[in-house]
N, C-alpha and C. Protein backbone atom coordinates (compact mmCIF):
# COMPACT_ATOMS: atom_id res chain seq x y z
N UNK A 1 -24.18 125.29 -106.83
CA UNK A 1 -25.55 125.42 -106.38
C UNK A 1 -26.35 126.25 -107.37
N UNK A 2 -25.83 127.00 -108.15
CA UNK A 2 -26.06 128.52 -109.04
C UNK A 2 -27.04 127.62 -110.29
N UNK A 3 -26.04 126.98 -110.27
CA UNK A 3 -25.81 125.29 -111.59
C UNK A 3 -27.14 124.96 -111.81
N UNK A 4 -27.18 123.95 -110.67
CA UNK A 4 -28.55 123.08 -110.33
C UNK A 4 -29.77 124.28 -110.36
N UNK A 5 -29.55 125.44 -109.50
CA UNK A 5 -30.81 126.28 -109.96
C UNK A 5 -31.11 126.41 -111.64
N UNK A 6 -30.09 127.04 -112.28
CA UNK A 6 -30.48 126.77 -113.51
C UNK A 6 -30.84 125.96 -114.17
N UNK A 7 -30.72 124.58 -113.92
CA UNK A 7 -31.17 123.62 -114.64
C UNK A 7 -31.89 123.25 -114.22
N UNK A 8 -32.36 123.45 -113.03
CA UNK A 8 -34.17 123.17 -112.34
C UNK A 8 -34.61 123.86 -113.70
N UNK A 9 -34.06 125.31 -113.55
CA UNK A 9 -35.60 126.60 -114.45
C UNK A 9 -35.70 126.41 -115.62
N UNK A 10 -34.73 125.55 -115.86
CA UNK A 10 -34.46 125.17 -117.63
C UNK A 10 -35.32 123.82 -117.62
N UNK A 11 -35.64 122.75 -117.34
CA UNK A 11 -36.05 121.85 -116.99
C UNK A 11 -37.92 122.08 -116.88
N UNK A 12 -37.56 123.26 -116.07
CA UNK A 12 -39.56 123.87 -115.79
C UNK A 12 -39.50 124.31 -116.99
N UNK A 13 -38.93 125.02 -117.83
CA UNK A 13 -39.67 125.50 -118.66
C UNK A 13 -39.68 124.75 -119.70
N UNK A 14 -39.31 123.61 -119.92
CA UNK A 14 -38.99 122.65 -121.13
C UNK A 14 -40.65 121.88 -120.87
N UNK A 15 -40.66 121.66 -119.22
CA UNK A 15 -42.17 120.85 -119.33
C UNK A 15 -43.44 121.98 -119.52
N UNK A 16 -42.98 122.59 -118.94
CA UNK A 16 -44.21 123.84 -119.49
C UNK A 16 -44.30 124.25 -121.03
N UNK A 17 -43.09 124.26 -121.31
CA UNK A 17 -42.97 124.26 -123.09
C UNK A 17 -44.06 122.98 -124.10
N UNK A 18 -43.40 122.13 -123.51
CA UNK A 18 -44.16 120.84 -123.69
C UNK A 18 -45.97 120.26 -122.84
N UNK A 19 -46.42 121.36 -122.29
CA UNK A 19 -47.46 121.22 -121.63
C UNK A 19 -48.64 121.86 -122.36
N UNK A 20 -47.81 123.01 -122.34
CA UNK A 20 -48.70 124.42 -123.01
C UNK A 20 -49.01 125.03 -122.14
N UNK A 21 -48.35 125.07 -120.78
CA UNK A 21 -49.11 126.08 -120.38
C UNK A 21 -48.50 127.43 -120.31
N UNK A 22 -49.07 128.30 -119.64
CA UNK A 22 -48.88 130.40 -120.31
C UNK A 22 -47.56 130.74 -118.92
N UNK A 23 -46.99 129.57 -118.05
CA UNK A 23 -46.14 130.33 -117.34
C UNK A 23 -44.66 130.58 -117.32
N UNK A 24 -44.76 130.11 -118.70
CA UNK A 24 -43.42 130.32 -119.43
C UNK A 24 -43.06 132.62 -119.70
N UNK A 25 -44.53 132.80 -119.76
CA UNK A 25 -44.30 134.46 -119.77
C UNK A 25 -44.19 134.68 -118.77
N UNK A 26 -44.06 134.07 -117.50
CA UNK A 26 -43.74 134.81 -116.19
C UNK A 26 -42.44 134.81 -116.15
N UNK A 27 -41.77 134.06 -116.07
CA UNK A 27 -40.58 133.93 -116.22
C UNK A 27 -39.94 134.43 -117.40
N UNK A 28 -38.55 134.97 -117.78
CA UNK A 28 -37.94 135.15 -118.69
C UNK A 28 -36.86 133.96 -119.34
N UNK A 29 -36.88 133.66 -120.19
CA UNK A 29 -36.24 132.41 -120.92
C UNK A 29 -35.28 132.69 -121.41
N UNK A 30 -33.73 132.16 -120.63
CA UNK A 30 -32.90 132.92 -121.51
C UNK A 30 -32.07 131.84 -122.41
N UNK A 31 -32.33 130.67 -122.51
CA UNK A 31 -32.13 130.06 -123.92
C UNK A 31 -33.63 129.49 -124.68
N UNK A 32 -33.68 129.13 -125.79
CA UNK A 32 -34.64 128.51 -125.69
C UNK A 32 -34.69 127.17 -125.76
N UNK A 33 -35.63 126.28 -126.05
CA UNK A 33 -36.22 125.09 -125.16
C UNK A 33 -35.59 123.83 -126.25
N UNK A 34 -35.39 123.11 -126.31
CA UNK A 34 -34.73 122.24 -126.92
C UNK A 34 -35.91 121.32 -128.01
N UNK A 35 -35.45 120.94 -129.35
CA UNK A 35 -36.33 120.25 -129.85
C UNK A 35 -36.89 119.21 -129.61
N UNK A 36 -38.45 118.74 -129.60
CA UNK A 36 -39.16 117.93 -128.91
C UNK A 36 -38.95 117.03 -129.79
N UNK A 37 -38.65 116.50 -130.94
CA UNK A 37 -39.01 115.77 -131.76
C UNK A 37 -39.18 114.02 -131.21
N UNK A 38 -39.65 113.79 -131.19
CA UNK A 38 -39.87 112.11 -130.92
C UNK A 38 -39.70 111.24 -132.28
N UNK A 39 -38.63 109.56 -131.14
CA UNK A 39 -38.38 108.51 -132.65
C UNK A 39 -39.69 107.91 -132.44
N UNK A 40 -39.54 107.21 -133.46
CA UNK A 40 -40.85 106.18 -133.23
C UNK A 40 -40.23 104.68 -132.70
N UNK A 41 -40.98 104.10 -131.67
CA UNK A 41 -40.53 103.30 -130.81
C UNK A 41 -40.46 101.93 -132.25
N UNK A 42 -39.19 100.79 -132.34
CA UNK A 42 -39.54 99.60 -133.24
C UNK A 42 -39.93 99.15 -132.63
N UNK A 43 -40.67 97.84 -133.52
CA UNK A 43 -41.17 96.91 -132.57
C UNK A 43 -40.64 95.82 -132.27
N UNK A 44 -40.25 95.79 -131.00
CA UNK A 44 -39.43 94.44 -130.29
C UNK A 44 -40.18 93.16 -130.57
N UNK A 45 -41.32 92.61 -131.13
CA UNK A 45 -41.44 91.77 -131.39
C UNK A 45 -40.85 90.86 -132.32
N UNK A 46 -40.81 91.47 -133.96
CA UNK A 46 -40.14 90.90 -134.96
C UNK A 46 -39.16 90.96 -134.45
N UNK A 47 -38.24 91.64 -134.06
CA UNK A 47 -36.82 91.76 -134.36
C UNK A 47 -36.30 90.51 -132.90
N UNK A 48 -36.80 90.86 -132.34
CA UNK A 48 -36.36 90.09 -131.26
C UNK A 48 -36.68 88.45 -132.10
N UNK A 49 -37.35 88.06 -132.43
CA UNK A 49 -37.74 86.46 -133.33
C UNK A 49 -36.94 86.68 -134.17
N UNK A 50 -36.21 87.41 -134.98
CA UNK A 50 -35.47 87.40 -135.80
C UNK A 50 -34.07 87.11 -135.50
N UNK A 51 -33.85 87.91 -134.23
CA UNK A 51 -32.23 87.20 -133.53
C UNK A 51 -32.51 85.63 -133.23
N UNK A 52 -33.41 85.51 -132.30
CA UNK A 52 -33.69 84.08 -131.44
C UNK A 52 -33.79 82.96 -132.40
N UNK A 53 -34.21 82.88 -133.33
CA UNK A 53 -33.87 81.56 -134.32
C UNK A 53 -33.03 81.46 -134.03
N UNK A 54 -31.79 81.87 -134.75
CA UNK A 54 -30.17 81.59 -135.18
C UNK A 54 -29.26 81.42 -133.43
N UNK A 55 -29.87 81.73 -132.39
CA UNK A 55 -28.83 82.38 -131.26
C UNK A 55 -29.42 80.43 -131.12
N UNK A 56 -30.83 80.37 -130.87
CA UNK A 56 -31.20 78.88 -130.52
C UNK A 56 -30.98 77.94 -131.28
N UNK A 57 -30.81 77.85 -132.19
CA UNK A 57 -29.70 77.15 -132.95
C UNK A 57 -28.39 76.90 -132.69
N UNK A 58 -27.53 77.55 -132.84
CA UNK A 58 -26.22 77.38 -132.60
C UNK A 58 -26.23 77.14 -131.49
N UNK A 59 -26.90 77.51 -130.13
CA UNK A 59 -26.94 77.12 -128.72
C UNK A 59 -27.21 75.61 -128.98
N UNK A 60 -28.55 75.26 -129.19
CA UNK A 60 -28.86 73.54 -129.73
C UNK A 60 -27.92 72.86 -130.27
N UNK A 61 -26.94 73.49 -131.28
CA UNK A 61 -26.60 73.04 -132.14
C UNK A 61 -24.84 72.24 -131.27
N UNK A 62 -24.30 73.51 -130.20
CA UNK A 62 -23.56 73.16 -129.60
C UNK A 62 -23.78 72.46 -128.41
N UNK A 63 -24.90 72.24 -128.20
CA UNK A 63 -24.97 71.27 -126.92
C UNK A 63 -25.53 70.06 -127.58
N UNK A 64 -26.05 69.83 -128.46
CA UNK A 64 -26.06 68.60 -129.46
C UNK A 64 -24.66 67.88 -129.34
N UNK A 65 -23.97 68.35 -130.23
CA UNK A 65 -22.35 68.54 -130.46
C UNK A 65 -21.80 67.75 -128.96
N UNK A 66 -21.93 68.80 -127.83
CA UNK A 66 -21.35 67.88 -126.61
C UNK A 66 -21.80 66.52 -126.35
N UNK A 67 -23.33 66.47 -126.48
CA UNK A 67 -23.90 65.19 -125.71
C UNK A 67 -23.85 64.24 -126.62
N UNK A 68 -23.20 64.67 -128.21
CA UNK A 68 -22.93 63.27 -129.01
C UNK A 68 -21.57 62.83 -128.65
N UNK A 69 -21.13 63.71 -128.29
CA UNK A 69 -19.65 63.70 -127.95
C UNK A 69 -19.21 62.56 -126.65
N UNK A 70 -20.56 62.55 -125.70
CA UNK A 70 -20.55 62.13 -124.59
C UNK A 70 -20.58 60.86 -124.51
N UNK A 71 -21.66 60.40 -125.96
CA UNK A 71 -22.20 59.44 -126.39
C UNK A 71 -21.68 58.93 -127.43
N UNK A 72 -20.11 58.55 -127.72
CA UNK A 72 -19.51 58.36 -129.17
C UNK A 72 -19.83 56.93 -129.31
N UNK A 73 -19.63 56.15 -128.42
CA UNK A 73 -19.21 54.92 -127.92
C UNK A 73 -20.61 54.18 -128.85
N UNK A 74 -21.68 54.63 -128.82
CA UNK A 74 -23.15 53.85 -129.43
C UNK A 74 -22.91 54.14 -131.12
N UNK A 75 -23.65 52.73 -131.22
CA UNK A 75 -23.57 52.49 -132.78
C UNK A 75 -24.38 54.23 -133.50
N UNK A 76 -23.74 54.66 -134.34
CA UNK A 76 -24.60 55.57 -135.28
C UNK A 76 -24.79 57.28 -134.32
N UNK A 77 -24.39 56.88 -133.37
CA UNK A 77 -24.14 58.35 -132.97
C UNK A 77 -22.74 59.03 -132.59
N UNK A 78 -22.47 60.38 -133.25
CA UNK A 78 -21.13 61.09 -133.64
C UNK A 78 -21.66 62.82 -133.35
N UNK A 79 -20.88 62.88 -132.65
CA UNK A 79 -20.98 64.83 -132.42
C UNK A 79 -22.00 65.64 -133.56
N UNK A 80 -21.00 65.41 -134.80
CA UNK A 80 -21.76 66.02 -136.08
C UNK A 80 -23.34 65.83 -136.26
N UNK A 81 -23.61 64.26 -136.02
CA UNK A 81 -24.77 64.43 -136.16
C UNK A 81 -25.78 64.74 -135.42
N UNK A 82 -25.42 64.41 -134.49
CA UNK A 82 -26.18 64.94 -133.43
C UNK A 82 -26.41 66.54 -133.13
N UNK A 83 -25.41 66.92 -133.24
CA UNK A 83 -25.58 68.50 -133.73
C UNK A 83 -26.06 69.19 -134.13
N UNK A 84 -26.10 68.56 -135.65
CA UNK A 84 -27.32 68.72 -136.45
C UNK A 84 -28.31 69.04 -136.30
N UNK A 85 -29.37 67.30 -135.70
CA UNK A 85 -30.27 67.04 -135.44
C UNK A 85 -30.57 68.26 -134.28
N UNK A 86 -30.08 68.83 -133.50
CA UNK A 86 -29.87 69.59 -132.35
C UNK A 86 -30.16 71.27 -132.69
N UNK A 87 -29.36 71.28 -133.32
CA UNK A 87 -29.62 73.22 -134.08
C UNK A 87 -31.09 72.96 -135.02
N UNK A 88 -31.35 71.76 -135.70
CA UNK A 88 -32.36 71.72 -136.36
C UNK A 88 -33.72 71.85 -135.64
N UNK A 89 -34.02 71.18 -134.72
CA UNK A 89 -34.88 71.25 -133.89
C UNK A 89 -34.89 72.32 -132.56
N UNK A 90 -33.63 72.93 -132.26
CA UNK A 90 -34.13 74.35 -131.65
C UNK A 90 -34.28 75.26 -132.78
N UNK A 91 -33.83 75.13 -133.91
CA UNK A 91 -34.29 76.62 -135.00
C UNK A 91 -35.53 76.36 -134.78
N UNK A 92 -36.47 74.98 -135.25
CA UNK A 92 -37.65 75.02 -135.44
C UNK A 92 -38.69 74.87 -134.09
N UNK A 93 -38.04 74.93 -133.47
CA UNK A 93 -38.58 75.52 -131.75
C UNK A 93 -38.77 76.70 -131.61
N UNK A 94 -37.54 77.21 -131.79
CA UNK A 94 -37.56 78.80 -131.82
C UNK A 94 -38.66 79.10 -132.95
N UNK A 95 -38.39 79.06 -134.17
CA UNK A 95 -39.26 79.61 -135.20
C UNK A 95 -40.63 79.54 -134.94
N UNK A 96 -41.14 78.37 -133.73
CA UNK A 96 -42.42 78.31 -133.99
C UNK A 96 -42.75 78.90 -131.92
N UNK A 97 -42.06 78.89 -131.20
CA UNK A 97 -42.20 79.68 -130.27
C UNK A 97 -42.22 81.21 -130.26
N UNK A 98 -42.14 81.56 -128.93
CA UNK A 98 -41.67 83.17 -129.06
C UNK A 98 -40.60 83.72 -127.87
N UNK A 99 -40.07 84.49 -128.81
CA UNK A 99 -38.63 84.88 -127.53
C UNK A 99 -38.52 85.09 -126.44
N UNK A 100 -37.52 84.60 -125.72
CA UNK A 100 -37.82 84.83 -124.09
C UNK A 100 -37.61 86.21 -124.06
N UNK A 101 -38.20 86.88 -122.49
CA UNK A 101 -38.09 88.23 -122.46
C UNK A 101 -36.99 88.96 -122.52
N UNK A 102 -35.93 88.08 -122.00
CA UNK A 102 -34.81 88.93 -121.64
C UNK A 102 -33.93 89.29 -123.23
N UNK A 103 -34.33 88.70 -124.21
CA UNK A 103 -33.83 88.79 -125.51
C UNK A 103 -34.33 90.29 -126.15
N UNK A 104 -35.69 90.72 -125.70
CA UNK A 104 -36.41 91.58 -126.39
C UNK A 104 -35.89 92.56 -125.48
């Protein structure tokens, strides 16, 4: 219980540290306050378009792959190519869309 009190008063004085305000002299501080430094946030936009090409691709590319697979039996269609044709056109889906959210 001793615990949690202390880390309440440690806690107040970190936001008061970080506030500015003067009631940090009422109290006595007996460590001091931890460095504030902040990262700078990246930006989930590029990077997230930068995975999603290649992930929608190979996704396209393997379900291409099955449904030629499904389809051997017709003149001129074979897994491989279809595959192909399949990763080719989700890269350039992807490349010219934008990533779903759950990627970012």
């Amino acid at each position: 219980m001793a615990s949690d009190d202390d880390e309440i008063a440690r806690l107040l004085r970190e936001v008061d540290a970080m506030t500015g305000s003067d009631s940090s002299e009422s109290q006595p501080s007996s460590e001091p306050a931890a460095s504030t430094e902040v990262e700078p946030v990246a930006d989930k936009s590029s990077s997230g378009r930068g995975r999603w090409v290649p992930i929608a691709a190979v996704a396209g590319g393997a379900a291409g792959a099955v449904v030629g697979g499904f389809l051997w039996m017709l003149p001129f269609v074979d897994p491989v190519s279809t595959g192909i044709g399949a990763a080719g056109g989700a890269a350039l889906a992807a490349a010219f869309g934008r990533p779903p959210k759950w990627l970012s």
